[in-house]
C-alpha atoms as a PDB file:
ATOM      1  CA  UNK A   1       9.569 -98.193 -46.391  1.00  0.00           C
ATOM      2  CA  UNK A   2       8.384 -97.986 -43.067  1.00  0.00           C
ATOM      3  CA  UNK A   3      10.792 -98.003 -40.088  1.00  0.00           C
ATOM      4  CA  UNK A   4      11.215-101.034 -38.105  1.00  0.00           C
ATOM      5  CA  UNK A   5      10.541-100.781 -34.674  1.00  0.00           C
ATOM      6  CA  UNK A   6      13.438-101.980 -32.621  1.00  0.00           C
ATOM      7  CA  UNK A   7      12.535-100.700 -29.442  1.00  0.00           C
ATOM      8  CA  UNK A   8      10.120-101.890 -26.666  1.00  0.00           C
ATOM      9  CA  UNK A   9       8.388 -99.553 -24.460  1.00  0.00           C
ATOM     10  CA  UNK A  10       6.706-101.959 -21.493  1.00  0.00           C
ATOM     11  CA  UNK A  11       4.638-101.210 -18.421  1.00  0.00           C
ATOM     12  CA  UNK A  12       2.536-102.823 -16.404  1.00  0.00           C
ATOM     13  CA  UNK A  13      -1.839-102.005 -16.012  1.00  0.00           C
ATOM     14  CA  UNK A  14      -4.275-102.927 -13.464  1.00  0.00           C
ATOM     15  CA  UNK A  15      -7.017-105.275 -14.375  1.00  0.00           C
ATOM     16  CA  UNK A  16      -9.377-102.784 -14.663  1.00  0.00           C
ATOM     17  CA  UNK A  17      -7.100-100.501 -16.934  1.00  0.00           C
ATOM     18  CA  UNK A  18      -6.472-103.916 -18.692  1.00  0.00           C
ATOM     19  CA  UNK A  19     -10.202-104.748 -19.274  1.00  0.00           C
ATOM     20  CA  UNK A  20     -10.430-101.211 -20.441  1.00  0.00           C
ATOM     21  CA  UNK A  21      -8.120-101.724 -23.406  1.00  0.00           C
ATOM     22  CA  UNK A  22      -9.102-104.810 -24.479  1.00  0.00           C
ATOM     23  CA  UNK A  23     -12.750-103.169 -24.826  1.00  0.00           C
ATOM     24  CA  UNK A  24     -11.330-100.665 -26.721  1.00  0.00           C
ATOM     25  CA  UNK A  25      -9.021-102.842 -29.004  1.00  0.00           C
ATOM     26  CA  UNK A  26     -11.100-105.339 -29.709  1.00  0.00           C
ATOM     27  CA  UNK A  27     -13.942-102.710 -31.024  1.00  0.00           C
ATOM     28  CA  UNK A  28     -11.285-100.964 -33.302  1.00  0.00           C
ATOM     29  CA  UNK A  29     -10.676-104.716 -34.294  1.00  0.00           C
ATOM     30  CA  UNK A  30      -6.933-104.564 -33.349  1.00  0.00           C
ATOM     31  CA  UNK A  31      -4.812-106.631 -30.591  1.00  0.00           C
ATOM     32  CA  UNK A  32      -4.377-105.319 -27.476  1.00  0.00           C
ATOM     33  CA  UNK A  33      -0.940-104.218 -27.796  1.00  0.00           C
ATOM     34  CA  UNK A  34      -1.379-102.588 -31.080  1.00  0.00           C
ATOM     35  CA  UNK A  35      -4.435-100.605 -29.721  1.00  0.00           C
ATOM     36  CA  UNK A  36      -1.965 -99.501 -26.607  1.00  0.00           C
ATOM     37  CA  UNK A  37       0.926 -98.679 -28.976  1.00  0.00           C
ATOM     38  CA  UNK A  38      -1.374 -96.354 -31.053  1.00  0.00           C
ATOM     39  CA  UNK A  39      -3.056 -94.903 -27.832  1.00  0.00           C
ATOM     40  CA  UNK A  40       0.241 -93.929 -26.540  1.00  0.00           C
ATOM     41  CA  UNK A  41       1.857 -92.098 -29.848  1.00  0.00           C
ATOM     42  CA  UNK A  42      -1.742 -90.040 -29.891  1.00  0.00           C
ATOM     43  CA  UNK A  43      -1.734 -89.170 -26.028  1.00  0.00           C
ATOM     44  CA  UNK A  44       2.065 -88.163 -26.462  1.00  0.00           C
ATOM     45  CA  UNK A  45       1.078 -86.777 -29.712  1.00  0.00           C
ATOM     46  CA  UNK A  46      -1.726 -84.854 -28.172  1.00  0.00           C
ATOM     47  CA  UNK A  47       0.122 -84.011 -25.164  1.00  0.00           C
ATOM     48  CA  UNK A  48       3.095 -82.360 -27.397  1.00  0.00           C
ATOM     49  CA  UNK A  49       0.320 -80.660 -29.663  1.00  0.00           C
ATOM     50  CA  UNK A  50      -0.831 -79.401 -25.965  1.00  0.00           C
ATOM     51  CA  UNK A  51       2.322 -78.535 -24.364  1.00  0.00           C
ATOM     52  CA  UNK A  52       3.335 -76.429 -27.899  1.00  0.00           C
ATOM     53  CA  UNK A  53       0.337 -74.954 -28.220  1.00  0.00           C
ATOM     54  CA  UNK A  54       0.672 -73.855 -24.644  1.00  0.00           C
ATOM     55  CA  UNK A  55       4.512 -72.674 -24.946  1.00  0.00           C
ATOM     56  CA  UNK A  56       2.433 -70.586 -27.819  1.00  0.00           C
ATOM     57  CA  UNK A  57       0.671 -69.198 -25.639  1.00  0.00           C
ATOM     58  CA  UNK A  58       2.851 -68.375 -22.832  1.00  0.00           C
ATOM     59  CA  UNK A  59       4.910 -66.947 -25.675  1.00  0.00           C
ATOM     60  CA  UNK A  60       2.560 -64.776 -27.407  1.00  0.00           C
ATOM     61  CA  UNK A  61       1.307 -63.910 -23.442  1.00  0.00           C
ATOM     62  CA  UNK A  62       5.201 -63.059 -22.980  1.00  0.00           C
ATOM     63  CA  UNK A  63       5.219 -60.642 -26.086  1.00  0.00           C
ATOM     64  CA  UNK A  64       1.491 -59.159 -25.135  1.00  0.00           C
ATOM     65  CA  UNK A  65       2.907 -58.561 -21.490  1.00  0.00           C
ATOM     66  CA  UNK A  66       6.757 -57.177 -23.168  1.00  0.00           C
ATOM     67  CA  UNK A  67       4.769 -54.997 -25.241  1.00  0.00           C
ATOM     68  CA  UNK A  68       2.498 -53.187 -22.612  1.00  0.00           C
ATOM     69  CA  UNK A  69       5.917 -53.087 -20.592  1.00  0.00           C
ATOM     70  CA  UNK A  70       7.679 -51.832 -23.215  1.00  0.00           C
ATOM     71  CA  UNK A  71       4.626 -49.112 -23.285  1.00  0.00           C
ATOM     72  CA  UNK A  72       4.338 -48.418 -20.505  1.00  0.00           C
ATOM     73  CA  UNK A  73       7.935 -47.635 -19.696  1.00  0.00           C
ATOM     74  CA  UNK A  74       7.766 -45.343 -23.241  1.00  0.00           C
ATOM     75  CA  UNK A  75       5.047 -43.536 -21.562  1.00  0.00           C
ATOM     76  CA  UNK A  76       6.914 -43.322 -17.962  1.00  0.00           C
ATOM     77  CA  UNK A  77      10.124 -42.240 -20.270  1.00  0.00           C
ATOM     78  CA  UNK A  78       7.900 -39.217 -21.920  1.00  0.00           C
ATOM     79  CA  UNK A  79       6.426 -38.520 -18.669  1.00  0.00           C
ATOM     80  CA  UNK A  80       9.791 -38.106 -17.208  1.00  0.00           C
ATOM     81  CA  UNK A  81      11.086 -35.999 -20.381  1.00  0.00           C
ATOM     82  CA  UNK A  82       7.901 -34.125 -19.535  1.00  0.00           C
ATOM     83  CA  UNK A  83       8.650 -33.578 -15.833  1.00  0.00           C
ATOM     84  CA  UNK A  84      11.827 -32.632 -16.812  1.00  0.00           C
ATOM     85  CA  UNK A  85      11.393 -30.185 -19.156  1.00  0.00           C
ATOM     86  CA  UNK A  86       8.984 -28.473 -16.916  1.00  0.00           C
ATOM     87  CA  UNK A  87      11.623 -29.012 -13.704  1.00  0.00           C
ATOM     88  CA  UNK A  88      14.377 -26.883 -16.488  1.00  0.00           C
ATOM     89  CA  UNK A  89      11.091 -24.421 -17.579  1.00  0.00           C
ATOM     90  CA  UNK A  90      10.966 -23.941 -13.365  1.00  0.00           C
ATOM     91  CA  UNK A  91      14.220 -23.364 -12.995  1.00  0.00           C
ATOM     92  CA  UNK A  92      14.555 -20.456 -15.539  1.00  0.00           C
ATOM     93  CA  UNK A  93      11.769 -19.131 -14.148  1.00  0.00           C
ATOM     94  CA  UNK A  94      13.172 -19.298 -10.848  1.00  0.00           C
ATOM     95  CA  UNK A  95      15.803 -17.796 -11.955  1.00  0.00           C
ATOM     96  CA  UNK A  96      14.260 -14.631 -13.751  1.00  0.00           C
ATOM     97  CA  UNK A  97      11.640 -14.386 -10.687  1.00  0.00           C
ATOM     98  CA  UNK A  98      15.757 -13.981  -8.972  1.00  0.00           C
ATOM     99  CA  UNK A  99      16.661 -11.569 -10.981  1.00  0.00           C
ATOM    100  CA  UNK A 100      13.788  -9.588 -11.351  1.00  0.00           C
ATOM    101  CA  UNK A 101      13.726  -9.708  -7.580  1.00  0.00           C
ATOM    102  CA  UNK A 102      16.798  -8.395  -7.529  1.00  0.00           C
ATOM    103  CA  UNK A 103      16.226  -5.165  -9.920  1.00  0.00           C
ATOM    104  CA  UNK A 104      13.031  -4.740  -7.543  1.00  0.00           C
ATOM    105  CA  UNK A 105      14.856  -4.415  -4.418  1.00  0.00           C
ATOM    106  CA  UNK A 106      17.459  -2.630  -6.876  1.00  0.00           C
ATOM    107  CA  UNK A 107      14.850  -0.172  -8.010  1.00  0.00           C
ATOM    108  CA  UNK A 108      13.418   0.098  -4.430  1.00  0.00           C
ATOM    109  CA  UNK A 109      16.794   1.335  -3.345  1.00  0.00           C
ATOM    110  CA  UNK A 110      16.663   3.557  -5.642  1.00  0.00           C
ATOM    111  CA  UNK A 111      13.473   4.987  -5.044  1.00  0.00           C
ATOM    112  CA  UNK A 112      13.658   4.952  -1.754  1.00  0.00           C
ATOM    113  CA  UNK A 113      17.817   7.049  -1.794  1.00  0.00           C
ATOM    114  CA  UNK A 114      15.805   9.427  -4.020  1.00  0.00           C
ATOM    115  CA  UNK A 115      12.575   9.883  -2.124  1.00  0.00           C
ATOM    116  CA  UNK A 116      15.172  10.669   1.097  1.00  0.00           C
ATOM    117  CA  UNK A 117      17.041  12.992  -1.672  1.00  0.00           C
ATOM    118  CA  UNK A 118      13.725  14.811  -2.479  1.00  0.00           C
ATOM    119  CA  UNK A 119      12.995  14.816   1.047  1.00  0.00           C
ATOM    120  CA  UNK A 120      16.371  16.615   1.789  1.00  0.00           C
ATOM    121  CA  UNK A 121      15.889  18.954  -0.812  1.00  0.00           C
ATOM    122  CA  UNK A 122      11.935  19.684   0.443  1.00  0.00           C
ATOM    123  CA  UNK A 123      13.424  20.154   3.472  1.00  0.00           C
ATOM    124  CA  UNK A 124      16.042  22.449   2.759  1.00  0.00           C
ATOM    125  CA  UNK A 125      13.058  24.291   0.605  1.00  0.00           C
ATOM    126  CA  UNK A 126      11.518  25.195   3.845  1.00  0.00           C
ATOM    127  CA  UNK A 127      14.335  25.755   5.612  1.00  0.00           C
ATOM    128  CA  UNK A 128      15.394  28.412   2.904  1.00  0.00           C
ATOM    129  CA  UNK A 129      13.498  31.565   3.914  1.00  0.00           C
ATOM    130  CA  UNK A 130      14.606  31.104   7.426  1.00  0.00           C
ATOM    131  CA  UNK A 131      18.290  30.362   6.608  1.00  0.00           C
ATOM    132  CA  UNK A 132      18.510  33.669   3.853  1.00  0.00           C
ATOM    133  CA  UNK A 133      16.684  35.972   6.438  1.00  0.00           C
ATOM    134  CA  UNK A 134      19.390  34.884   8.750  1.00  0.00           C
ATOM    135  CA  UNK A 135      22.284  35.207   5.975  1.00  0.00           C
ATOM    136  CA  UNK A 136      20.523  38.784   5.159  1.00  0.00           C
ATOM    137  CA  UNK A 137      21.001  39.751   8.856  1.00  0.00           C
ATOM    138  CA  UNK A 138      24.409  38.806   8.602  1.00  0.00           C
ATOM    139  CA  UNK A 139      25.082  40.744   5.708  1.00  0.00           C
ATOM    140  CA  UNK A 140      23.764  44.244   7.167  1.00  0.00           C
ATOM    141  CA  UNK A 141      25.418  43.577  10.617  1.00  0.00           C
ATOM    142  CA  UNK A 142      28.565  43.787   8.324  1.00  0.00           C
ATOM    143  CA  UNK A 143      29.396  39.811   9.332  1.00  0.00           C
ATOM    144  CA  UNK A 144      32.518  38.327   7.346  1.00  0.00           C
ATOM    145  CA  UNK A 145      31.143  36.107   4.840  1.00  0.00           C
ATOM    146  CA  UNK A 146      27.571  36.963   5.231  1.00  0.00           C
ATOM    147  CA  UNK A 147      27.431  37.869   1.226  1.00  0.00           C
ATOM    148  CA  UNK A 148      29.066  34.591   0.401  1.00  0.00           C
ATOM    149  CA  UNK A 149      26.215  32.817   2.667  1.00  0.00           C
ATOM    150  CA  UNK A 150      23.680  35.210   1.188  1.00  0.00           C
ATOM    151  CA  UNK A 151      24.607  33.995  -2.781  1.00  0.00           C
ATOM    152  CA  UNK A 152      25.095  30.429  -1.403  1.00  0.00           C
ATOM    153  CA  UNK A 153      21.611  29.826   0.034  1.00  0.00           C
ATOM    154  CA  UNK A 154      20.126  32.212  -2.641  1.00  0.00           C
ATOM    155  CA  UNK A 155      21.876  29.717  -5.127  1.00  0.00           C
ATOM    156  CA  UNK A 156      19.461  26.675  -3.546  1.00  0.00           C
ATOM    157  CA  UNK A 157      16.390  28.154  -4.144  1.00  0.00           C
ATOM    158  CA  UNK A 158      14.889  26.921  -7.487  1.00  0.00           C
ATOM    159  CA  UNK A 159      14.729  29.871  -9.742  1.00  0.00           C
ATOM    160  CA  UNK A 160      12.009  30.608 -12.442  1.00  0.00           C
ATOM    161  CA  UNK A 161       9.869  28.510 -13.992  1.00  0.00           C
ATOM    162  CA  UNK A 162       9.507  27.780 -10.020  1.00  0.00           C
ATOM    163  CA  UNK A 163       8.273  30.501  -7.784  1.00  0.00           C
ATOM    164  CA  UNK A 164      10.100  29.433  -4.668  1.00  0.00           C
ATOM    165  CA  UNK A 165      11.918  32.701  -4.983  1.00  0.00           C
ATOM    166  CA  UNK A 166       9.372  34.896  -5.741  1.00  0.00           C
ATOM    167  CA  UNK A 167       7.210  33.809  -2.649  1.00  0.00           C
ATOM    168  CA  UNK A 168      10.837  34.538  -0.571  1.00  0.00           C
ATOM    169  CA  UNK A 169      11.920  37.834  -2.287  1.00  0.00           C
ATOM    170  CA  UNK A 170       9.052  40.079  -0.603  1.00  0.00           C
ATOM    171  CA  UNK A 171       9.941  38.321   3.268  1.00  0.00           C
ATOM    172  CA  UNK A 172      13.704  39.560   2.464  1.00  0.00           C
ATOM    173  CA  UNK A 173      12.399  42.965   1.096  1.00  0.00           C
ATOM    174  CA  UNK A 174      10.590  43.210   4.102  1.00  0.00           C
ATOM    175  CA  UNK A 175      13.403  42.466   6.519  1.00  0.00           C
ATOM    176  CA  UNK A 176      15.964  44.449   4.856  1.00  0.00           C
ATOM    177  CA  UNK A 177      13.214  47.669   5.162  1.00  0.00           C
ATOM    178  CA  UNK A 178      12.697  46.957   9.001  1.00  0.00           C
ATOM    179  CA  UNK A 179      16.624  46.501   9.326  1.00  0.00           C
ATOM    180  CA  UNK A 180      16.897  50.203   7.898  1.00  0.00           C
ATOM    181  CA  UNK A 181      14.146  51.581  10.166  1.00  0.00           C
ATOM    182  CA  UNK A 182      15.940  50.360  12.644  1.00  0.00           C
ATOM    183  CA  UNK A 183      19.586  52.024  11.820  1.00  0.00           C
ATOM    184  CA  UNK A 184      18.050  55.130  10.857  1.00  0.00           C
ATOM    185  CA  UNK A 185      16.247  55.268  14.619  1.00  0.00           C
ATOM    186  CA  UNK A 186      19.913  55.012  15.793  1.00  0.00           C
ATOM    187  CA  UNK A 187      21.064  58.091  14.001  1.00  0.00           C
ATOM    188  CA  UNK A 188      20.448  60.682  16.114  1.00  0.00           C
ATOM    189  CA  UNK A 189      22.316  58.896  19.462  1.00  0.00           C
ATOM    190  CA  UNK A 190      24.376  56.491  18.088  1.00  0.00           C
ATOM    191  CA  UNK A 191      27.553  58.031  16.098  1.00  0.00           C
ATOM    192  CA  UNK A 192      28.107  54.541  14.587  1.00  0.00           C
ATOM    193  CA  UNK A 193      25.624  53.657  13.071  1.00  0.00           C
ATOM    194  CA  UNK A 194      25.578  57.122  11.369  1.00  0.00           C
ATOM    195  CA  UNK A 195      29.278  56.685  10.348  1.00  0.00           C
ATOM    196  CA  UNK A 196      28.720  53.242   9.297  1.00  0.00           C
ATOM    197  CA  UNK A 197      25.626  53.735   6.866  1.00  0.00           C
ATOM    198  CA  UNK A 198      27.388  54.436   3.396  1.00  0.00           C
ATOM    199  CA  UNK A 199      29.005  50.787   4.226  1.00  0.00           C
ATOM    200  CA  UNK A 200      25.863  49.327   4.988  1.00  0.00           C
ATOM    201  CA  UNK A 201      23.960  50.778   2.028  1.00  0.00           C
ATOM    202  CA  UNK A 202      26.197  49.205  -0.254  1.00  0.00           C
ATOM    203  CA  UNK A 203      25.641  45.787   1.382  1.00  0.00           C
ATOM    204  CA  UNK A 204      21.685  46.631   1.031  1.00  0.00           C
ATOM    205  CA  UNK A 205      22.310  48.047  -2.842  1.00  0.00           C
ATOM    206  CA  UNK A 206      24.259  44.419  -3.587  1.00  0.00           C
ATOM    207  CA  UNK A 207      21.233  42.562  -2.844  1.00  0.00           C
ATOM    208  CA  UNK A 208      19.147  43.899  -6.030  1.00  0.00           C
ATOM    209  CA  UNK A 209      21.399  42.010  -8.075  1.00  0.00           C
ATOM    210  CA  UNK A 210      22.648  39.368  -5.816  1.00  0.00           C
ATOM    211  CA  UNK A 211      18.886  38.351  -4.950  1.00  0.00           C
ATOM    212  CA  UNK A 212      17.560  38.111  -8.877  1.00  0.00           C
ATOM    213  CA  UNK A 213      15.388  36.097  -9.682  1.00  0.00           C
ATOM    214  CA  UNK A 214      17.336  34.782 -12.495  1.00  0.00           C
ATOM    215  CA  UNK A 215      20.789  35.294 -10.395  1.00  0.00           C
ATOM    216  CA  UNK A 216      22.793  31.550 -11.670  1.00  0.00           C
ATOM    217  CA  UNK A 217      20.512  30.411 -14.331  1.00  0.00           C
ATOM    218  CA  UNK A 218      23.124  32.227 -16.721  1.00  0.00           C
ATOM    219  CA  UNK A 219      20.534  34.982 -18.334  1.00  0.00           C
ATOM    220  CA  UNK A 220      18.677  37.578 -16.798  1.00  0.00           C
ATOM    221  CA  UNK A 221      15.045  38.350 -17.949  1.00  0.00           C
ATOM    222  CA  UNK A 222      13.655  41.682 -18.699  1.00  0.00           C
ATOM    223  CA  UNK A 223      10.728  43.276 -17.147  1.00  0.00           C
ATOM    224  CA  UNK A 224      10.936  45.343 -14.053  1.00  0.00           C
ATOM    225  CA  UNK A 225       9.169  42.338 -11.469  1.00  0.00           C
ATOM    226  CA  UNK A 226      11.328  42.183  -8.877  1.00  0.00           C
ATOM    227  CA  UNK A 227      11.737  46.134  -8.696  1.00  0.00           C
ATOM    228  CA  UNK A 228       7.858  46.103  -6.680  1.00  0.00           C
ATOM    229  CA  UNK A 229       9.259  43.864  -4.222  1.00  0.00           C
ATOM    230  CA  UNK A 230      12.055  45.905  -3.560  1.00  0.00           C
ATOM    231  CA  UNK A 231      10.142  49.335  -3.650  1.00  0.00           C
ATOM    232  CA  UNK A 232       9.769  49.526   0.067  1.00  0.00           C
ATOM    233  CA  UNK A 233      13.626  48.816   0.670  1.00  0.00           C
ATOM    234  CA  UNK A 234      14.391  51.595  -2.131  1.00  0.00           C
ATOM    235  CA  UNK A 235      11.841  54.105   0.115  1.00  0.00           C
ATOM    236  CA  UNK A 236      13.741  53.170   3.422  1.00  0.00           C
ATOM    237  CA  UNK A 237      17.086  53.645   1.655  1.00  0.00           C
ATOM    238  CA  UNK A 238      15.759  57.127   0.592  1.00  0.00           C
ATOM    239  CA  UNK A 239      14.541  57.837   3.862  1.00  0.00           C
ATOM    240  CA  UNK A 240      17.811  56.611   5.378  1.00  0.00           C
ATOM    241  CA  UNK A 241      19.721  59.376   3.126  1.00  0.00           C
ATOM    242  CA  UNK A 242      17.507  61.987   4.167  1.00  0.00           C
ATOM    243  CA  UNK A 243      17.346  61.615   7.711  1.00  0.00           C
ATOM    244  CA  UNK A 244      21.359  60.923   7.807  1.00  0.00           C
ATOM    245  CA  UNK A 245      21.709  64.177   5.775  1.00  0.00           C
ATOM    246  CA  UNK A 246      19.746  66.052   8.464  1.00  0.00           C
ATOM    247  CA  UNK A 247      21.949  64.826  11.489  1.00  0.00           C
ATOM    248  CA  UNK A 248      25.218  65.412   9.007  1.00  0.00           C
ATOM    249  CA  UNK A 249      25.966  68.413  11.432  1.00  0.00           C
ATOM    250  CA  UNK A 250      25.909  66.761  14.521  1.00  0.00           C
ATOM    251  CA  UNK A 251      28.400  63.946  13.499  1.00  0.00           C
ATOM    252  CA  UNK A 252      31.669  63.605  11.390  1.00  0.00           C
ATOM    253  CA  UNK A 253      31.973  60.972   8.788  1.00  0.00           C
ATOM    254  CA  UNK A 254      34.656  58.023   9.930  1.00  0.00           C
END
C-alpha cells in the first residue's frame, strides 16, 4: 500500500522555467505538477547519490592520505631508530676512541719515563770509565771510602754477556800501572812513599778481584781473561818490589 502523501512542498517558477516544465510534462504525458514532483525526488535523489558518492570519496581519499601518513611516519620512526642506534654505535665508539686515547698517552708516558731511564743509564755508561778512573785514584791515594766507590761504580757497569767492562778493564789496568811508575819514581827522595808501598800494594792487589768481570753476577767464570789486562799492573808491582828492595837500606819501614 503506497504511502499517502500528506505533505506539500510549494515554490514558485518563472515563466520561462514554467514553459520549460510543461514541455517536459506534457511529452512524458503527465500534469505539470506530477512531472515537477518526480523531477524533484530524482534531482534530490541524484544529488544524495552525488553527495554519498562524494563523502566516498573524500573518505577513501581520507584513508589513501592516513595511510601514506601513517607510512610515512613508520618510515620517519625507523629512520629515527636508525639515527639512533648509530648516535648509541657513536657514542661507544667515542668512548673507546677515549679510552684508547687514554692508554696512548698512558703508554707514551711510559715510553717516554723509560726512554729518559735508558737515557740515564746510557749516560751513566759513559760516564763510567771516567767516574772508576777517578774512584781508582782514590783508592791508591789511600782516600777513605775510595774501595767502597771503586765496588759501587764497578757494580753499574753491565757485566758479561755485555762488554762494557771489558772495554774499561784495560783503561784501569793502564792507570793503576802509570800510578805505580809514578810511586816507584818517588822512592829514592821521598821516605813516604817508600814506607807507604806495602799499604798501597794491597789496595792495587784488591782490585784483581774487586774489578772481575763477573764481580756481583753471583758466579765467577773460569779462564784466565782478565789476567792479560792486568799483566802490565802485575810487571809494575814486580818492578815496584824490586826497586823498593834496592833503596831498603836507605830508609826504615814505618
Amino acid at each position: 500500500m503506497a504511502e499517502p502523501r500528506s505533505r506539500n512542498l510549494g515554490f514558485r517558477l518563472t515563466e520561462a522555467e514554467w514553459q520549460i516544465i510543461d514541455a517536459l510534462a506534457r511529452e512524458a504525458g503527465l500534469k505539470n505538477a506530477e512531472y515537477a514532483r518526480r523531477t524533484v525526488l530524482n534531482v534530490a535523489r541524484i544529488s544524495a547519490q552525488a553527495l554519498e558518492t562524494a563523502r566516498d570519496e573524500g573518505r577513501a581519499e581520507v584513508r589513501r592520505e592516513l595511510t601514506a601518513t601513517q607510512d610515512a611516519l613508520d618510515r620517519t620512526v625507523e629512520a629515527y631508530n636508525g639515527w639512533r642506534n648509530r648516535a648509541e654505535a657513536l657514542g661507544q665508539v667515542e668512548l673507546h676512541l677515549l679510552d684508547t686515547r687514554k692508554r696512548l698517552a698512558s703508554m707514551s708516558e711510559a715510553c717516554s719515563l723509560l726512554r729518559r731511564e735508558v737515557e740515564t743509564l746510557e749516560a751513566a755508561r759513559h760516564r763510567a770509565p771516567e767516574e772508576l778512573v777517578m774512584a781508582v785514584r782514590q783508592l791508591i791515594a789511600g782516600v777513605p771510602g775510595a774501595r767502597a766507590e771503586v765496588a759501587q761504580v764497578w757494580a753499574g757497569i753491565r757485566p758479561p754477556p755485555y762488554s762494557d767492562r771489558e772495554k774499561i778493564l784495560p783503561i784501569i789496568a793502564a792507570e793503576v800501572a802509570d800510578a805505580i811508575e809514578s810511586i816507584v819514581t818517588r822512592f829514592p827522595t821521598n821516605g813516604d812513599a817508600f814506607a807507604r808501598w806495602p799499604t798501597i800494594r794491597l789496595r792495587i792487589e784488591w782490585l784483581f778481584d774487586g774489578l772481575h768481570l763477573d764481580a756481583g753476577t753471583g758466579y765467577r767464570r773460569g779462564g784466565g781473561t782478565a789476567d792479560a789486562v792486568w799483566k802490565p799492573v802485575v810487571q809494575a808491582l814486580e818492578r815496584a818490589d824490586e826497586e823498593r828492595a834496592r833503596y831498603a837500606v836507605d830508609f826504615v819501614d814505618t
